[in-house]
N, C-alpha and C. Protein backbone atom coordinates (compact mmCIF):
# COMPACT_ATOMS: atom_id res chain seq x y z
N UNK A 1 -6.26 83.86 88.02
CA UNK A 1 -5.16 84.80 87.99
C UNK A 1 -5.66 86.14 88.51
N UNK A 2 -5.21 86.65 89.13
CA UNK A 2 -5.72 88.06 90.02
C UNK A 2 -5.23 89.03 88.88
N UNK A 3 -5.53 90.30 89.20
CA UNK A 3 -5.69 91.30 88.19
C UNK A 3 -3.68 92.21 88.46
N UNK A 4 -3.40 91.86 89.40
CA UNK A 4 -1.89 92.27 89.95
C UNK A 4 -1.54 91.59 89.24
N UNK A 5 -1.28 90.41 88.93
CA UNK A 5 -0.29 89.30 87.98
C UNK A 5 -0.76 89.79 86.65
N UNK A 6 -1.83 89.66 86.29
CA UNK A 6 -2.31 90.09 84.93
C UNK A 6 -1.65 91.29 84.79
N UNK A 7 -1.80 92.61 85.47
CA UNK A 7 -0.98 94.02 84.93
C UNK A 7 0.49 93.72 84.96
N UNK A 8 1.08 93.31 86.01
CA UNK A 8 2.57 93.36 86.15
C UNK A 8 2.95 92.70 84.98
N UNK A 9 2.42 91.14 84.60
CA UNK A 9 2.50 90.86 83.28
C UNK A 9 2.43 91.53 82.17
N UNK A 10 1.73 92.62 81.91
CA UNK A 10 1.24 92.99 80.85
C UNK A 10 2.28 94.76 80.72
N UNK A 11 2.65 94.49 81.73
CA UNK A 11 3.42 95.83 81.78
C UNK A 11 5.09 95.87 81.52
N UNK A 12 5.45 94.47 82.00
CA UNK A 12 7.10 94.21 82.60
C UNK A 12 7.04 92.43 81.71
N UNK A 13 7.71 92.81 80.81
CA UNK A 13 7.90 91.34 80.52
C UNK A 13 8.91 90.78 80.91
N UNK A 14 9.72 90.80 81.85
CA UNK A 14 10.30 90.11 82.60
C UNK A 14 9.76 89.25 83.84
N UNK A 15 8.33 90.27 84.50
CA UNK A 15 7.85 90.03 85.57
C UNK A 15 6.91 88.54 84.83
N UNK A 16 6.47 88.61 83.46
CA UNK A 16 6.09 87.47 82.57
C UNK A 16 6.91 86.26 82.94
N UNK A 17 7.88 86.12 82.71
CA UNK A 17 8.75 84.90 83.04
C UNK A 17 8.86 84.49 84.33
N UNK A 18 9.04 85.30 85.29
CA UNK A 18 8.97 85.39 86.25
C UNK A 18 7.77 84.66 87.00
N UNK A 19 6.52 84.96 86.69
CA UNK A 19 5.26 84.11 86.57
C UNK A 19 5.30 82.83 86.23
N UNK A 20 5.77 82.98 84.86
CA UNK A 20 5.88 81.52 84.03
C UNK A 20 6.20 80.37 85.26
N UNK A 21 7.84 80.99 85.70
CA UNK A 21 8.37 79.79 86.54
C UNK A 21 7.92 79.98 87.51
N UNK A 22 6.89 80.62 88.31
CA UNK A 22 6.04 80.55 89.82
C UNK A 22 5.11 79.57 89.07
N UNK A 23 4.77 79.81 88.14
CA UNK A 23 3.31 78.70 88.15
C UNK A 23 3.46 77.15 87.42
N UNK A 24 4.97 77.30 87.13
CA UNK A 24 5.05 75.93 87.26
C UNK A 24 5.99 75.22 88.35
N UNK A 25 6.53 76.20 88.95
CA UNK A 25 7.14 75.60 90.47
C UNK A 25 5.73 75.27 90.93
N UNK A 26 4.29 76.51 91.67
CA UNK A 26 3.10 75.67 92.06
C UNK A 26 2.92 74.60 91.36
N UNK A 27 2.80 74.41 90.08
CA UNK A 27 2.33 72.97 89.29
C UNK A 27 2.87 71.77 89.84
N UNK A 28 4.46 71.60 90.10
CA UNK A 28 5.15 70.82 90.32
C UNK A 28 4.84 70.26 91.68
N UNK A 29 5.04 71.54 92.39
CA UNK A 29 4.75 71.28 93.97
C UNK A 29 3.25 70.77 94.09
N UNK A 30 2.49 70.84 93.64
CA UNK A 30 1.07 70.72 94.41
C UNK A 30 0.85 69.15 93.40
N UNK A 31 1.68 68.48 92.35
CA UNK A 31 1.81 67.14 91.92
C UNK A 31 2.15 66.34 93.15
N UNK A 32 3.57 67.12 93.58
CA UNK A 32 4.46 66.64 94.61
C UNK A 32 3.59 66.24 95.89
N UNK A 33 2.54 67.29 96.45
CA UNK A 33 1.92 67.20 97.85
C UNK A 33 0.82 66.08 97.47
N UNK A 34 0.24 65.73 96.36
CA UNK A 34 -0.66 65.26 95.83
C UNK A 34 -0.82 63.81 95.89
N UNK A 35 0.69 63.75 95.45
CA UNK A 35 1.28 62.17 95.42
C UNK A 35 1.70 61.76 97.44
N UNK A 36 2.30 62.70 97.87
CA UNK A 36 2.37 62.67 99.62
C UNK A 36 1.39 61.98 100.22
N UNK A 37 0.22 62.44 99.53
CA UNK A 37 -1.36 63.13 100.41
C UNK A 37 -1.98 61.48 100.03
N UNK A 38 -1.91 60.99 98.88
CA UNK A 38 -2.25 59.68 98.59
C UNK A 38 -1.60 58.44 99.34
N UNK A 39 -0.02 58.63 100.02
CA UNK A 39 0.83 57.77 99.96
C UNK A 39 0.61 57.77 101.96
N UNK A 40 -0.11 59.25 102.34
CA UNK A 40 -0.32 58.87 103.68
C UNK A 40 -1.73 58.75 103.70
N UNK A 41 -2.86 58.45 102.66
CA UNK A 41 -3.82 57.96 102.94
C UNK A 41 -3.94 56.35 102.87
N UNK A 42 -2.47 55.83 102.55
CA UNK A 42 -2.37 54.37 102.35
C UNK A 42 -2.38 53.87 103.55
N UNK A 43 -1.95 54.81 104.38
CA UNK A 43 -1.24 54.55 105.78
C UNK A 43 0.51 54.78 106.15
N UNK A 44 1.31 55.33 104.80
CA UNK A 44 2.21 55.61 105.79
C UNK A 44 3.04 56.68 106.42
N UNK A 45 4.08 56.32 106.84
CA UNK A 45 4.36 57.24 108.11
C UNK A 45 5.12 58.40 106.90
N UNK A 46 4.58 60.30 107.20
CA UNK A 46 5.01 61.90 106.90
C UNK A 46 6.30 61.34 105.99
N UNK A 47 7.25 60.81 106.43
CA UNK A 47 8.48 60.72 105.73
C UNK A 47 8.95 60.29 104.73
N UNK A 48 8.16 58.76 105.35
CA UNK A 48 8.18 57.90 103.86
C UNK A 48 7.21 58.05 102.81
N UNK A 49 6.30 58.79 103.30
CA UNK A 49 5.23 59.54 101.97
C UNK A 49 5.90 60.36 101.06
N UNK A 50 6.86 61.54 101.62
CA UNK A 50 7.50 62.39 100.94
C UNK A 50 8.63 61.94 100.30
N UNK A 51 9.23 60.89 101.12
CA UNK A 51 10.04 59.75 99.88
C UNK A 51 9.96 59.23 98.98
N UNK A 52 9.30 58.59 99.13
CA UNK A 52 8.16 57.71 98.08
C UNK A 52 7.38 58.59 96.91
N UNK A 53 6.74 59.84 97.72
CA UNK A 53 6.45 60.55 96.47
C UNK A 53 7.81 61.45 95.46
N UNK A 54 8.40 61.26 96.14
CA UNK A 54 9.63 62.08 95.29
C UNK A 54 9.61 60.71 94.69
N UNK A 55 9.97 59.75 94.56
CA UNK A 55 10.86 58.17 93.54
C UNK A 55 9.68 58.26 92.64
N UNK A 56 8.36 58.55 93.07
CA UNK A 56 7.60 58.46 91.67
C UNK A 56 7.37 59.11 91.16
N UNK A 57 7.67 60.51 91.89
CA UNK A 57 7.71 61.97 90.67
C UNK A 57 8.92 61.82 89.71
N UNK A 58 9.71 60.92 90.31
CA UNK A 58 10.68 61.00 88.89
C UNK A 58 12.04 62.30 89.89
N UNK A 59 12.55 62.90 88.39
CA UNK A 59 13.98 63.27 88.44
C UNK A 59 13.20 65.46 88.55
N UNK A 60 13.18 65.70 89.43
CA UNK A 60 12.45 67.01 89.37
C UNK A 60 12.94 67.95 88.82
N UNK A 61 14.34 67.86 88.88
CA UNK A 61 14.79 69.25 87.81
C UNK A 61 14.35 69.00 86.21
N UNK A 62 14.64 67.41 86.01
CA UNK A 62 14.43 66.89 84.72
C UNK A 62 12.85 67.41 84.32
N UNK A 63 12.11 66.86 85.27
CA UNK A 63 10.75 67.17 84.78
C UNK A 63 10.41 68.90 84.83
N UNK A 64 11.30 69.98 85.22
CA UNK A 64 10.86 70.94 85.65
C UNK A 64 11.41 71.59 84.35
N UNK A 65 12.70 71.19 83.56
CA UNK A 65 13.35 71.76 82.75
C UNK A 65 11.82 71.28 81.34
N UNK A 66 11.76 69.98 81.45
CA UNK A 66 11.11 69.71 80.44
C UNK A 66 9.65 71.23 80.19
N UNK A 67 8.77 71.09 81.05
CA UNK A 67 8.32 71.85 81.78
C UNK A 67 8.71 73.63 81.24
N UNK A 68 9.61 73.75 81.25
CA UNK A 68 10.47 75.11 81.20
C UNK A 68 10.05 75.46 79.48
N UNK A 69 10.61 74.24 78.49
CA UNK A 69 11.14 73.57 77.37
C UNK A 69 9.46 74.22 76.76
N UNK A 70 8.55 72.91 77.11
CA UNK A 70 7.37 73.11 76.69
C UNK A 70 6.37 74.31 76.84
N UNK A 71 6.62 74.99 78.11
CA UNK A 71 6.06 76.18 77.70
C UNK A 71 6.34 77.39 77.08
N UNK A 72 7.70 77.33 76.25
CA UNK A 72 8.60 78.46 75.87
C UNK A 72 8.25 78.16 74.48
N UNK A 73 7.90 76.88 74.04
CA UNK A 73 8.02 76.43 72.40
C UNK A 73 5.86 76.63 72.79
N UNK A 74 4.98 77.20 73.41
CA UNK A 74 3.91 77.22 73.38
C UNK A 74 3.78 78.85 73.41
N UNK A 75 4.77 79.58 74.36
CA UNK A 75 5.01 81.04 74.04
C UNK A 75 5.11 81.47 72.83
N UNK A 76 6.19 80.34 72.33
CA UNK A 76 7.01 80.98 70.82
C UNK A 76 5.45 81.13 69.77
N UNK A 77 4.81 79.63 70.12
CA UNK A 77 3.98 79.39 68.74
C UNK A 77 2.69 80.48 68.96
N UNK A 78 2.67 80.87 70.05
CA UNK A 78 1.50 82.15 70.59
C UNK A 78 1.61 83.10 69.74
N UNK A 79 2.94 83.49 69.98
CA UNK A 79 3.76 85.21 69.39
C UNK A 79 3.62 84.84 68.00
N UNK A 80 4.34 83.71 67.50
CA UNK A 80 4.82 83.41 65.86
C UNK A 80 2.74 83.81 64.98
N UNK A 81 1.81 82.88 65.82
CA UNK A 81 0.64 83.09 65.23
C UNK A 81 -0.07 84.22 65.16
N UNK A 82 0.39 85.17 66.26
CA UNK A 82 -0.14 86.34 66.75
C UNK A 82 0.37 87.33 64.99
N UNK A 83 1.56 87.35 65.11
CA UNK A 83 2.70 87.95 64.00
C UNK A 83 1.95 87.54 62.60
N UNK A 84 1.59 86.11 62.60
CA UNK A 84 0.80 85.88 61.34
C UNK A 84 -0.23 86.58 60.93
N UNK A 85 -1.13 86.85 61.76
CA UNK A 85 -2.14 87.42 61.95
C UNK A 85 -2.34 88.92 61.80
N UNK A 86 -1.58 89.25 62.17
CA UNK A 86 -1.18 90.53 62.25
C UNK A 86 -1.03 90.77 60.09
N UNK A 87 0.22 90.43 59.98
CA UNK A 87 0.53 90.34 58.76
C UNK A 87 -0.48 89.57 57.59
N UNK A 88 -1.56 89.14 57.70
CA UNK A 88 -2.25 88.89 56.88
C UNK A 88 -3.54 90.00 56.71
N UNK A 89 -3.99 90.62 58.11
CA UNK A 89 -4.88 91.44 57.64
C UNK A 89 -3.91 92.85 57.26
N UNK A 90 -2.99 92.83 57.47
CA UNK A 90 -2.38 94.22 56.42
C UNK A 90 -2.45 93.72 54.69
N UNK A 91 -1.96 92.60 54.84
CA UNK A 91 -2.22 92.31 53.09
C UNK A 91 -3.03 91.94 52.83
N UNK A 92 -4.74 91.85 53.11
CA UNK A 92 -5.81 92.12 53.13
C UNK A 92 -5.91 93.53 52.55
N UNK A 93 -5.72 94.61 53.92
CA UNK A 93 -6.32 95.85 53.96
C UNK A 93 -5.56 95.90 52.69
N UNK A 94 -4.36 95.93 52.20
CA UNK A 94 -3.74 96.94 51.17
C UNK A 94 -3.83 96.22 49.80
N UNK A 95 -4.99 94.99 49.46
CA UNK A 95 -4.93 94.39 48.75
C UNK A 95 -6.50 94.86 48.52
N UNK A 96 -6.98 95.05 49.32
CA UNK A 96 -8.61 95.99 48.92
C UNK A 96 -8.27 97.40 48.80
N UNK A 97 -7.57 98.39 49.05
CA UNK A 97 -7.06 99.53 48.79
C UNK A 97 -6.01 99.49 47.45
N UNK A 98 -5.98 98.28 46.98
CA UNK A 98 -5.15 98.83 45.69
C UNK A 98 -5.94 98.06 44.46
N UNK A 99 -6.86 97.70 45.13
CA UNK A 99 -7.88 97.28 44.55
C UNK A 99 -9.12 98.30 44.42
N UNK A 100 -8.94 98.89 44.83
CA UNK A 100 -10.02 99.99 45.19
C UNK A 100 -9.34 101.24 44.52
N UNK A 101 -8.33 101.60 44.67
CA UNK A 101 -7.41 103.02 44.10
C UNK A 101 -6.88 102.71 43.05
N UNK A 102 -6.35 101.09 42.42
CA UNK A 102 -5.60 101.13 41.28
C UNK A 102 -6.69 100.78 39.90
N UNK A 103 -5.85 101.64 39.26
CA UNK A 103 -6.50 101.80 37.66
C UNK A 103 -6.57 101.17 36.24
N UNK A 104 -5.39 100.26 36.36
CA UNK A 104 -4.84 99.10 35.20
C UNK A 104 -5.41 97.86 35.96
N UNK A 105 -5.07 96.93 35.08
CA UNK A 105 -5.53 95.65 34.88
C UNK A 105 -5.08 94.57 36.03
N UNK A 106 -3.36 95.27 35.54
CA UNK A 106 -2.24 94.53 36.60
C UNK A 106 -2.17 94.72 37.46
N UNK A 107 -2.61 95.92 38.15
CA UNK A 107 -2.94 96.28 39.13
C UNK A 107 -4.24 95.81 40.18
N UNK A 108 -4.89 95.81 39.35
CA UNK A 108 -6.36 94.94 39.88
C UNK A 108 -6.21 93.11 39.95
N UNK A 109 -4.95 92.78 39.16
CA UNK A 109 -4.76 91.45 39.13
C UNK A 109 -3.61 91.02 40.98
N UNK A 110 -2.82 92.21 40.90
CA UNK A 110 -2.06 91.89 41.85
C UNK A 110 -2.81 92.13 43.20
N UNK A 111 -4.08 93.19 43.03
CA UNK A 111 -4.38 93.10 44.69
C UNK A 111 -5.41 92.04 44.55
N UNK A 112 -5.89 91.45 43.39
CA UNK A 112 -6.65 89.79 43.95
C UNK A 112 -5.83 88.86 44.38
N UNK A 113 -4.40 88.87 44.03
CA UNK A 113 -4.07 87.67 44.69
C UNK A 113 -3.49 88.48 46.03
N UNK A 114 -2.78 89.32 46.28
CA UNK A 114 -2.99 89.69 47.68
C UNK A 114 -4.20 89.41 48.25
N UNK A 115 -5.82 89.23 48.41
CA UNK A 115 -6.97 89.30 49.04
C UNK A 115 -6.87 87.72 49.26
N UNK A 116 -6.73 86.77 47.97
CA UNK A 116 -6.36 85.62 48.21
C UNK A 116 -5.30 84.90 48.58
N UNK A 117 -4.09 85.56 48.92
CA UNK A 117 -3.33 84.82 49.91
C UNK A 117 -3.71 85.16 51.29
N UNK A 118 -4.19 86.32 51.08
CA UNK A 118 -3.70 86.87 52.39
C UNK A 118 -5.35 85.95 53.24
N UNK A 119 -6.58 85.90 52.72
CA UNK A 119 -7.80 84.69 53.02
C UNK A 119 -7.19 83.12 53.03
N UNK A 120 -6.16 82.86 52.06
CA UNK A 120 -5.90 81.37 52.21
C UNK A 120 -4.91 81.21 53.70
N UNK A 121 -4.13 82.70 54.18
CA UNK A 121 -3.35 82.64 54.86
C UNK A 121 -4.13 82.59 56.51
N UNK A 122 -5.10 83.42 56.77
CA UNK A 122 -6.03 83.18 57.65
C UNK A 122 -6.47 81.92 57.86
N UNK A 123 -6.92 81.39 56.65
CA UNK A 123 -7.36 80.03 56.72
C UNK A 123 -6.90 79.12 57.43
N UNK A 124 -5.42 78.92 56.95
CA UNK A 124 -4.28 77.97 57.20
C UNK A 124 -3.49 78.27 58.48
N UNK A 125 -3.97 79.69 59.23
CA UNK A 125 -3.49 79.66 60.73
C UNK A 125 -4.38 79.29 61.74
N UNK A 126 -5.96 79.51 61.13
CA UNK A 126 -6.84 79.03 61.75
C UNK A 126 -6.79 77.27 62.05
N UNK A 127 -6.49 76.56 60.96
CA UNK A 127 -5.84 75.41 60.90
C UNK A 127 -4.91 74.74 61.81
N UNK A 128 -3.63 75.27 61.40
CA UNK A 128 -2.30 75.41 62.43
C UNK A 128 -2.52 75.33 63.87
N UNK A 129 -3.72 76.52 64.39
CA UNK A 129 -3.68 76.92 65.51
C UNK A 129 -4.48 75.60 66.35
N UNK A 130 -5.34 74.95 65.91
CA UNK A 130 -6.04 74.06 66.18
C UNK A 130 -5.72 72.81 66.53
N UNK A 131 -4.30 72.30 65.85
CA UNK A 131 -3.94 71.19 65.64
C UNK A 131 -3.33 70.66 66.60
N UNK A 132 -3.08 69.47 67.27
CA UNK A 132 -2.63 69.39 68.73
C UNK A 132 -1.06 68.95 68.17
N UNK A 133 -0.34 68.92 69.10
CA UNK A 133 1.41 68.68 68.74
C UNK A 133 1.92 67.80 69.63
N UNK A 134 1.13 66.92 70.58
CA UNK A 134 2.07 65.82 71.18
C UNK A 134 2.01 66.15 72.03
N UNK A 135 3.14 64.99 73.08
CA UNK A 135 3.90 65.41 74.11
C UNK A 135 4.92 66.40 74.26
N UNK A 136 5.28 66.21 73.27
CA UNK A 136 6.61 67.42 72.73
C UNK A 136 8.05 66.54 73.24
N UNK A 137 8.41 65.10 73.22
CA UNK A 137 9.52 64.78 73.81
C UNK A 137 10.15 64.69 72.21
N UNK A 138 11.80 64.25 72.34
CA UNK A 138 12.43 64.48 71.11
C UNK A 138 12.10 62.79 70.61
N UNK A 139 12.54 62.08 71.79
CA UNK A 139 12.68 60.84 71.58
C UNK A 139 12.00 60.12 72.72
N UNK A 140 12.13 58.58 72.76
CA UNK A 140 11.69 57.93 73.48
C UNK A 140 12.59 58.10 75.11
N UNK A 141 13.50 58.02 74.96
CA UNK A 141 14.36 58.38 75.75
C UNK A 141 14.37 59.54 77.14
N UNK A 142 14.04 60.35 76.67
CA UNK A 142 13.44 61.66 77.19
C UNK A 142 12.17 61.02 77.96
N UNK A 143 11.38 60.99 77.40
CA UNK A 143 10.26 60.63 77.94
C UNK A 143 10.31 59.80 79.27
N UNK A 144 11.59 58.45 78.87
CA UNK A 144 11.73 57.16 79.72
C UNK A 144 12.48 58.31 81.11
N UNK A 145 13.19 59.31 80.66
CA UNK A 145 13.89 60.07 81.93
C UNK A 145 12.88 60.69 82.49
N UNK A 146 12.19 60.79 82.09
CA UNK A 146 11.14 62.17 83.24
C UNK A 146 10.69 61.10 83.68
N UNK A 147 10.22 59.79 83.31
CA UNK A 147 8.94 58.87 84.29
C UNK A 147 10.08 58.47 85.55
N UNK A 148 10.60 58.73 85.21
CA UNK A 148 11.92 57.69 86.39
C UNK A 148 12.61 56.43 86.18
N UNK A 149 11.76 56.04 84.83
CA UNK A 149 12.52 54.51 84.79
C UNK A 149 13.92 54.75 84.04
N UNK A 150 14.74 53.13 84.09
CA UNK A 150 16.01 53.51 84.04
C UNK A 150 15.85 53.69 82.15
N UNK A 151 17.22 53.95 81.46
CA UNK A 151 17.38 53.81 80.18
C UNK A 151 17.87 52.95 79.62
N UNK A 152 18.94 52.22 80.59
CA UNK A 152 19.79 51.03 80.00
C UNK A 152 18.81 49.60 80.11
N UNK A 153 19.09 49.05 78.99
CA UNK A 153 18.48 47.75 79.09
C UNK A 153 19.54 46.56 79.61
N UNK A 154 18.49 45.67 79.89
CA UNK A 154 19.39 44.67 81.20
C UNK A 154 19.63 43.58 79.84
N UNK A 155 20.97 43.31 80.33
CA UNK A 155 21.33 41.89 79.32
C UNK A 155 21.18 40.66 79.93
């Protein structure tokens, strides 16, 4: 990623999305030339390569929306963990500061369990963040549409 995409990104979050769908239009396209590039190393003829590779890329808006789908629910879980994070070392910091400034009992009782949620809460995003999530399709169905095959079964 060049340092122009990185700032404009980091400056214009619109120009962010904007990215998003350039780099998965390249993704798509360079699948697309990929599958071409194989289909005229078989031997055949510019046209029917680009034919042929379209029938086995499947349904392209379908796969492009999916595409769209999955990296927006990988945005979301970015921001959502980022937000966690954020919010656990404040109830940290103010759970050692009222632990540190407060003078009663109850007071010293409530910022230990602030120190310990807010450590079990680190814990458990460190966790979260790690864990893999699939393909991300809803159903089988979905899945059967992006490969290209049909859905109806033959009687």
């Amino acid at each position: 990623m060049s340092w122009q995409i990185f700032f404009s990104r980091l400056l214009n979050p619109r120009n962010k999305v904007l990215a998003v769908e350039r780099e998965i239009e390249e993704e798509l396209r360079f699948h697309l030339e990929m599958l071409t590039s194989d289909s005229l190393g078989r031997g055949m003829r510019p046209e029917d390569a680009a034919a042929y590779a379209r029938q086995q890329f499947g349904n392209y808006l379908l796969v492009k929306a999916a595409c769209y789908r999955a990296k927006g629910r990988e945005m979301a879980r970015r921001k959502s963990i980022k937000a966690l994070k954020r919010m656990t070392w404040l109830m940290l910091i103010a759970g050692v500061l009222i632990y540190v400034l407060g003078t009663g009992k109850s007071v010293r009782q409530v910022a230990d369990m602030l120190i310990v949620i807010a450590l079990l809460s680190r814990w458990l995003i460190y966790l979260r963040s790690s864990w893999s999530f699939g393909s991300g399709f809803n159903d089988e169905r979905q899945a059967l549409m992006l490969s290209g095959e049909s859905t109806k079964t033959s009687i």
